[in-house]
C-alpha atoms as a PDB file:
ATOM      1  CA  UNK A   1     122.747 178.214  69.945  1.00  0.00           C
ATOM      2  CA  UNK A   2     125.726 175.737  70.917  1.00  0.00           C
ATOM      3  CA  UNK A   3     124.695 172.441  72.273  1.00  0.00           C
ATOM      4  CA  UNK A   4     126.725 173.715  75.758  1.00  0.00           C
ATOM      5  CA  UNK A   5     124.371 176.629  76.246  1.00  0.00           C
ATOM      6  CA  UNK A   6     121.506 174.539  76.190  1.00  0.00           C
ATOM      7  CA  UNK A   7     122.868 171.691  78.482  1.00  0.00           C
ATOM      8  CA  UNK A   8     124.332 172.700  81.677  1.00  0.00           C
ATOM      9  CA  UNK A   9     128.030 171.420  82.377  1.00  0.00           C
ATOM     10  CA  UNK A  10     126.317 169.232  85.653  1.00  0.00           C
ATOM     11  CA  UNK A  11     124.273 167.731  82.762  1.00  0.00           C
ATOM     12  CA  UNK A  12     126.451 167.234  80.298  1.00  0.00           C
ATOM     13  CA  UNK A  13     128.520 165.335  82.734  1.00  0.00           C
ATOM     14  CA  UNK A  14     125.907 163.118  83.560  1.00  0.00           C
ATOM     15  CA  UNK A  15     124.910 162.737  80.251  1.00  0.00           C
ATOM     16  CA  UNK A  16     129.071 161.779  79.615  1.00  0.00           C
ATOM     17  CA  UNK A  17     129.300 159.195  82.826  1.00  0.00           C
ATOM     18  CA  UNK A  18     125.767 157.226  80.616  1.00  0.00           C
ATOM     19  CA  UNK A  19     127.166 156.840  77.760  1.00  0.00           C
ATOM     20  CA  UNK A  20     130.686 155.394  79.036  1.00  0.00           C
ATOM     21  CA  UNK A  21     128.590 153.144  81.118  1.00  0.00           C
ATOM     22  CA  UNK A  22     126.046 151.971  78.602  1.00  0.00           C
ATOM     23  CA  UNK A  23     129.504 151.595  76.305  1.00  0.00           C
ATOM     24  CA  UNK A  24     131.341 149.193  79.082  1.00  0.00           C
ATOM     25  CA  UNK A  25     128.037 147.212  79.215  1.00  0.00           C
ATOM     26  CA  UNK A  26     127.149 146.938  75.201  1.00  0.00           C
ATOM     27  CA  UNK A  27     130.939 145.631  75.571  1.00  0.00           C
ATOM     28  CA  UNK A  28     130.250 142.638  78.319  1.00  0.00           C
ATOM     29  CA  UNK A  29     127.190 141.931  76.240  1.00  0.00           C
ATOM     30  CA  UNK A  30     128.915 141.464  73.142  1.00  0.00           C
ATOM     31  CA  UNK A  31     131.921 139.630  74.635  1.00  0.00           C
ATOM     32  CA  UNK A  32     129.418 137.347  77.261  1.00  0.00           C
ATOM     33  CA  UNK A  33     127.849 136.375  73.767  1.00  0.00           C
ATOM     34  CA  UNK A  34     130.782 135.333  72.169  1.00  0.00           C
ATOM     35  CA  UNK A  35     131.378 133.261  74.523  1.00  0.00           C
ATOM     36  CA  UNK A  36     128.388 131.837  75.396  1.00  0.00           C
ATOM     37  CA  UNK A  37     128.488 131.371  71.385  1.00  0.00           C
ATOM     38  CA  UNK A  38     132.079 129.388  71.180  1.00  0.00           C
ATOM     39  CA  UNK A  39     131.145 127.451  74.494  1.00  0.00           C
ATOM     40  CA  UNK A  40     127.939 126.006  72.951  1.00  0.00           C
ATOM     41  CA  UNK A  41     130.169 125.745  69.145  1.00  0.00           C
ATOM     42  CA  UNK A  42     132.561 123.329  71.203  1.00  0.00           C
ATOM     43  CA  UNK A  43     129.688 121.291  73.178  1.00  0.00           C
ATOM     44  CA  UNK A  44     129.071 120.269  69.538  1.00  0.00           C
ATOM     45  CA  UNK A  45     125.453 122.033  70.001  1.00  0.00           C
ATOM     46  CA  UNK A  46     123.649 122.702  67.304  1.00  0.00           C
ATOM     47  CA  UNK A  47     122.835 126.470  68.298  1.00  0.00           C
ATOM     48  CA  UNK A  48     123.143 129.930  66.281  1.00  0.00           C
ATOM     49  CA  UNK A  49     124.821 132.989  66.830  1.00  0.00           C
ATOM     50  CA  UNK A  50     121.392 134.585  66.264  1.00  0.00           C
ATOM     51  CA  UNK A  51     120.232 132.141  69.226  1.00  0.00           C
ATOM     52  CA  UNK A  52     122.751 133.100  71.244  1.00  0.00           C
ATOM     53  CA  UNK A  53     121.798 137.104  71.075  1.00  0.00           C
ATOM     54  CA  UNK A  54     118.359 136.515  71.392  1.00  0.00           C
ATOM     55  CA  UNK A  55     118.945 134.250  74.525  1.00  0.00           C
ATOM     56  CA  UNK A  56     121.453 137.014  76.014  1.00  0.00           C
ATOM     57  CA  UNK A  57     118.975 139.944  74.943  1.00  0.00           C
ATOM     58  CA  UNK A  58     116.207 138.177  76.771  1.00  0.00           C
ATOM     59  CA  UNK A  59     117.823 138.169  79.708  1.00  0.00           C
ATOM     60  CA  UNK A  60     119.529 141.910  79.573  1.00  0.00           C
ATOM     61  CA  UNK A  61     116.282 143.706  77.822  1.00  0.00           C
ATOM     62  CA  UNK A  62     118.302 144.092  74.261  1.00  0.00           C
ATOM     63  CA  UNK A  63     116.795 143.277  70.860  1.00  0.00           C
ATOM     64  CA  UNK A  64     118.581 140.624  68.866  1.00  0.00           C
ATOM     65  CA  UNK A  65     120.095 143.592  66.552  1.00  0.00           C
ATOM     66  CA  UNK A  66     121.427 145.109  69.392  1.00  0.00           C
ATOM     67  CA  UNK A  67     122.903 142.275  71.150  1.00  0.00           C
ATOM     68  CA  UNK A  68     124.273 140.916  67.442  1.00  0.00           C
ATOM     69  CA  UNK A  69     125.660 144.435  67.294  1.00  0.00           C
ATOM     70  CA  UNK A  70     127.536 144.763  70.642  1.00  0.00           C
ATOM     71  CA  UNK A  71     129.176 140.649  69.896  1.00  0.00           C
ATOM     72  CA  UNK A  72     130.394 142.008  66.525  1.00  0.00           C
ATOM     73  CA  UNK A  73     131.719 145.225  67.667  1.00  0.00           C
ATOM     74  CA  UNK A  74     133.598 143.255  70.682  1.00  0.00           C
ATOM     75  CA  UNK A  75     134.926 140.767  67.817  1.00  0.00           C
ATOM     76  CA  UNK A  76     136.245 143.132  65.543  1.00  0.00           C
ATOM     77  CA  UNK A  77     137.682 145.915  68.275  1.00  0.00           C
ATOM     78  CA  UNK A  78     139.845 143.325  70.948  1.00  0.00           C
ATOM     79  CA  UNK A  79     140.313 144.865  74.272  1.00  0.00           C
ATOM     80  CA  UNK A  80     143.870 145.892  73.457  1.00  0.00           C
ATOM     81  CA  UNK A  81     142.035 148.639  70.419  1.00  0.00           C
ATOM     82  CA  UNK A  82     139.339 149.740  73.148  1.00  0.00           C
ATOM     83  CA  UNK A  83     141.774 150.548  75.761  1.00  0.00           C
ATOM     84  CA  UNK A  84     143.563 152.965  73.410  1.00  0.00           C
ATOM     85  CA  UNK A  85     140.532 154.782  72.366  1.00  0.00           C
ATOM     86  CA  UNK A  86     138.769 154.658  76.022  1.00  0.00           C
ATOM     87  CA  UNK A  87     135.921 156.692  76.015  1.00  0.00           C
ATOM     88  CA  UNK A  88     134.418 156.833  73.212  1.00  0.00           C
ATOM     89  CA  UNK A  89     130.839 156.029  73.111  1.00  0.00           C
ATOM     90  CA  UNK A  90     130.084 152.873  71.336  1.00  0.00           C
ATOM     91  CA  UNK A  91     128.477 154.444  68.035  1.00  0.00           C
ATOM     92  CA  UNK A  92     131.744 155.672  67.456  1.00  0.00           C
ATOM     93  CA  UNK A  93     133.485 151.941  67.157  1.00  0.00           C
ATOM     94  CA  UNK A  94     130.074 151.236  64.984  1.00  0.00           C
ATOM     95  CA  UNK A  95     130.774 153.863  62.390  1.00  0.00           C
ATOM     96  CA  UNK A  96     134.272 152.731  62.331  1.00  0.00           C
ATOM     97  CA  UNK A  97     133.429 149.398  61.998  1.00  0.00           C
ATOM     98  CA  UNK A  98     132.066 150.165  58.381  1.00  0.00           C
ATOM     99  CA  UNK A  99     135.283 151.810  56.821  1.00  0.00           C
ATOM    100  CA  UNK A 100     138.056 150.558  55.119  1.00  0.00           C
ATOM    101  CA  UNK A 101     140.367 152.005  57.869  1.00  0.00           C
ATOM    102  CA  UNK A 102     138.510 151.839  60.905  1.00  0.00           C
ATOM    103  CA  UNK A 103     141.616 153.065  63.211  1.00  0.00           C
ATOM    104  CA  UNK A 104     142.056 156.320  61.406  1.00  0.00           C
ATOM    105  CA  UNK A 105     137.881 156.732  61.961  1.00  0.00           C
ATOM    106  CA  UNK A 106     138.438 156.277  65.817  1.00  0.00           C
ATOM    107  CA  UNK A 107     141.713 158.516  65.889  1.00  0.00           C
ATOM    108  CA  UNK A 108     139.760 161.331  63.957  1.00  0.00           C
ATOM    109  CA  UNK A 109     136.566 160.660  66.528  1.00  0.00           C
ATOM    110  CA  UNK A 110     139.313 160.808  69.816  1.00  0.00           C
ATOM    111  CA  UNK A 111     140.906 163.651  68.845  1.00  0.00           C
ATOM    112  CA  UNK A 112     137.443 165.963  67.905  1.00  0.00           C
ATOM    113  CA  UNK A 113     136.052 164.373  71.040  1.00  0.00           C
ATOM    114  CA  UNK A 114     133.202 165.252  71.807  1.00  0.00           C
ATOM    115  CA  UNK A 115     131.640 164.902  68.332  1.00  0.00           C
ATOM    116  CA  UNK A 116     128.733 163.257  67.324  1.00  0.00           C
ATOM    117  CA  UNK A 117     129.120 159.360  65.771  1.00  0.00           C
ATOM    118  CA  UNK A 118     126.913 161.623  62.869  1.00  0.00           C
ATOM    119  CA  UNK A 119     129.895 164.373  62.078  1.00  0.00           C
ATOM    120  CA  UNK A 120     132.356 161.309  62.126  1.00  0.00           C
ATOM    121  CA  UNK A 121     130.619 159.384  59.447  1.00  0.00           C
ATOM    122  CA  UNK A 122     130.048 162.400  57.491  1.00  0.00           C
ATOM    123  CA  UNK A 123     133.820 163.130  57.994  1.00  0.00           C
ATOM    124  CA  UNK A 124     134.409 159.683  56.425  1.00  0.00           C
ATOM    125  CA  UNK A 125     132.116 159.087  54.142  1.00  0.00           C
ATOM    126  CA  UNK A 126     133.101 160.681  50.727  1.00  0.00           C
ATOM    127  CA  UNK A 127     134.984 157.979  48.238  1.00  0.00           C
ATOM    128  CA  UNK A 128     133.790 155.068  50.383  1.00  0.00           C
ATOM    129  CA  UNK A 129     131.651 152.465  48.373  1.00  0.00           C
ATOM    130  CA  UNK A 130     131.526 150.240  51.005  1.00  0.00           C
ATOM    131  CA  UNK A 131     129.618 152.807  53.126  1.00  0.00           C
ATOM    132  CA  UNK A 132     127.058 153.310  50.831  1.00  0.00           C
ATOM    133  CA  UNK A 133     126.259 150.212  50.348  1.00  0.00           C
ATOM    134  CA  UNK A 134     126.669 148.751  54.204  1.00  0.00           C
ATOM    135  CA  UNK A 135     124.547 151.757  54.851  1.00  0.00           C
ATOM    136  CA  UNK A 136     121.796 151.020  51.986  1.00  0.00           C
ATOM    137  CA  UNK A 137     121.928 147.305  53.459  1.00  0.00           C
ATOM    138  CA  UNK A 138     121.139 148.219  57.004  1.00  0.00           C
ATOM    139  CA  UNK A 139     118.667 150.961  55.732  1.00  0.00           C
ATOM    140  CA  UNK A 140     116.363 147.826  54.291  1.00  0.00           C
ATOM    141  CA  UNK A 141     117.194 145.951  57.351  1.00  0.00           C
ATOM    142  CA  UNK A 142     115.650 148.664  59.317  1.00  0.00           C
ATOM    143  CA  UNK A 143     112.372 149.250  57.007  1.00  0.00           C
ATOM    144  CA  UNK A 144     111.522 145.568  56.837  1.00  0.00           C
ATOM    145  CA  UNK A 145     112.453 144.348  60.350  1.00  0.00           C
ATOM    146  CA  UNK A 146     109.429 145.437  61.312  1.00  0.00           C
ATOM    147  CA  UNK A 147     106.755 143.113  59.237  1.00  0.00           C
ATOM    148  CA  UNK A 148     108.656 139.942  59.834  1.00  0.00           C
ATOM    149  CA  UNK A 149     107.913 137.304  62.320  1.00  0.00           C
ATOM    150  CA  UNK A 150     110.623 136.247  64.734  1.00  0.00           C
ATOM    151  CA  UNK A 151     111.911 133.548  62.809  1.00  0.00           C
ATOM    152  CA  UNK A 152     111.669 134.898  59.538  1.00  0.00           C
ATOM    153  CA  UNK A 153     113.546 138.259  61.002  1.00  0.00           C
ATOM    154  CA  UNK A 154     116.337 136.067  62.755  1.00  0.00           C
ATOM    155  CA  UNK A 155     116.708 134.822  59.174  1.00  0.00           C
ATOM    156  CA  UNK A 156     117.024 138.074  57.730  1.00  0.00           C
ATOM    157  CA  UNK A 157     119.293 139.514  60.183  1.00  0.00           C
ATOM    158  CA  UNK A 158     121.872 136.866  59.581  1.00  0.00           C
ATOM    159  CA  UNK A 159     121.530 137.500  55.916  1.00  0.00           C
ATOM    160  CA  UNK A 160     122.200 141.173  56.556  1.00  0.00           C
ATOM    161  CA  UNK A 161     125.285 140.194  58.088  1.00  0.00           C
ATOM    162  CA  UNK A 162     126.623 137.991  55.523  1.00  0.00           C
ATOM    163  CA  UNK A 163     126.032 140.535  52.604  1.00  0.00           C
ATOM    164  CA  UNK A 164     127.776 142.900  54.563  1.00  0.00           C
ATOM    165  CA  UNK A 165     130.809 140.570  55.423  1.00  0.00           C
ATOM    166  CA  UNK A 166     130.517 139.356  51.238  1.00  0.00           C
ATOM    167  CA  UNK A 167     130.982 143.237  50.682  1.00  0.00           C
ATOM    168  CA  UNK A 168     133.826 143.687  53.010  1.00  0.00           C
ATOM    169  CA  UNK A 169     135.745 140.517  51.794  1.00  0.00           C
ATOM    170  CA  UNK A 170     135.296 141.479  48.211  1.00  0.00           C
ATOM    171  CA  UNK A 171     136.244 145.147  48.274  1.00  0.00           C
ATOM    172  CA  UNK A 172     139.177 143.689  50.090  1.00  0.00           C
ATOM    173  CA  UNK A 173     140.309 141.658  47.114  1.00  0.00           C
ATOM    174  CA  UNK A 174     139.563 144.591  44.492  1.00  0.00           C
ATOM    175  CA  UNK A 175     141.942 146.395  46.796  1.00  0.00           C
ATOM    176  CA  UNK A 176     145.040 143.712  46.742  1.00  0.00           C
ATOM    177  CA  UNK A 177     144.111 143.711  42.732  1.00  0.00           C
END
């Protein structure tokens, strides 16, 4: 059975009109903490981006991951990139965000739209070592977040994120090799 015979087209529009809103909002979050981030940064206090997204999740219901998430997706894809692939859901922009070539990942997911962020990194991820091992590092991420205390876990988090920016910047220079 195809996923439209089991949701109604009323439904599925819906279900389309809360994902483009909960994608415009993971997008204010990410650029509100940016800025909040860069405005603290040039007050010359002594705050973390990790602080930052657990200040801004407090306030908006987020997790830290989630709010760290949404101000590195809004980093990496300026408004300018957004606006040409308007509409796609925001899981979309994450799988992209792992790949080499993260505009031919959105044009693949714009024009098979609607397809799930699932079938697009499956579309993408044959010959990519940096998948495998971004994906292995957010895999432990995910299994350990869970026994760590707040402070240990804002620790860890920020080490996920810098072993997955060492992997990017070095598969970058093995490229220009």
């Amino acid at each position: 059975m195809k996923y439209g015979e089991i949701v109604p087209q009323n439904l599925q529009d819906e279900l389309a009109m809360i994902s483009a809103q909960e994608t415009l909002n993971s997008w204010r979050i990410g650029e509100i903490a940016n800025s909040l981030f860069v405005m603290a940064s040039q007050a010359g206090e002594k705050v973390t981006m990790q602080n930052v997204c657990a200040a801004v999740g407090y306030f908006c219901g987020r997790s830290v991951s989630s709010v760290i998430q949404c101000a590195r997706l809004e980093k990496q894809f300026p408004p300018e990139i957004r606006e040409v692939y308007d509409g796609l859901p925001l899981s979309h922009f994450e799988v992209a965000s792992h790949h080499k070539d993260p505009i031919k990942v959105l044009d693949y997911s714009r024009d098979n739209y609607p397809i799930s962020a699932a079938k697009v990194e499956e579309a993408f991820r044959e010959g990519e070592k940096e998948n495998a091992l971004v994906r292995d590092l957010l895999n432990l991420s995910l299994r350990v977040m869970p026994y760590l205390d707040d402070q240990v876990k804002a620790r860890f988090q920020q080490l996920i994120i810098d072993l997955i920016d060492i992997v990017r910047l070095v598969d970058t220079k093995a490229e220009s090799v």
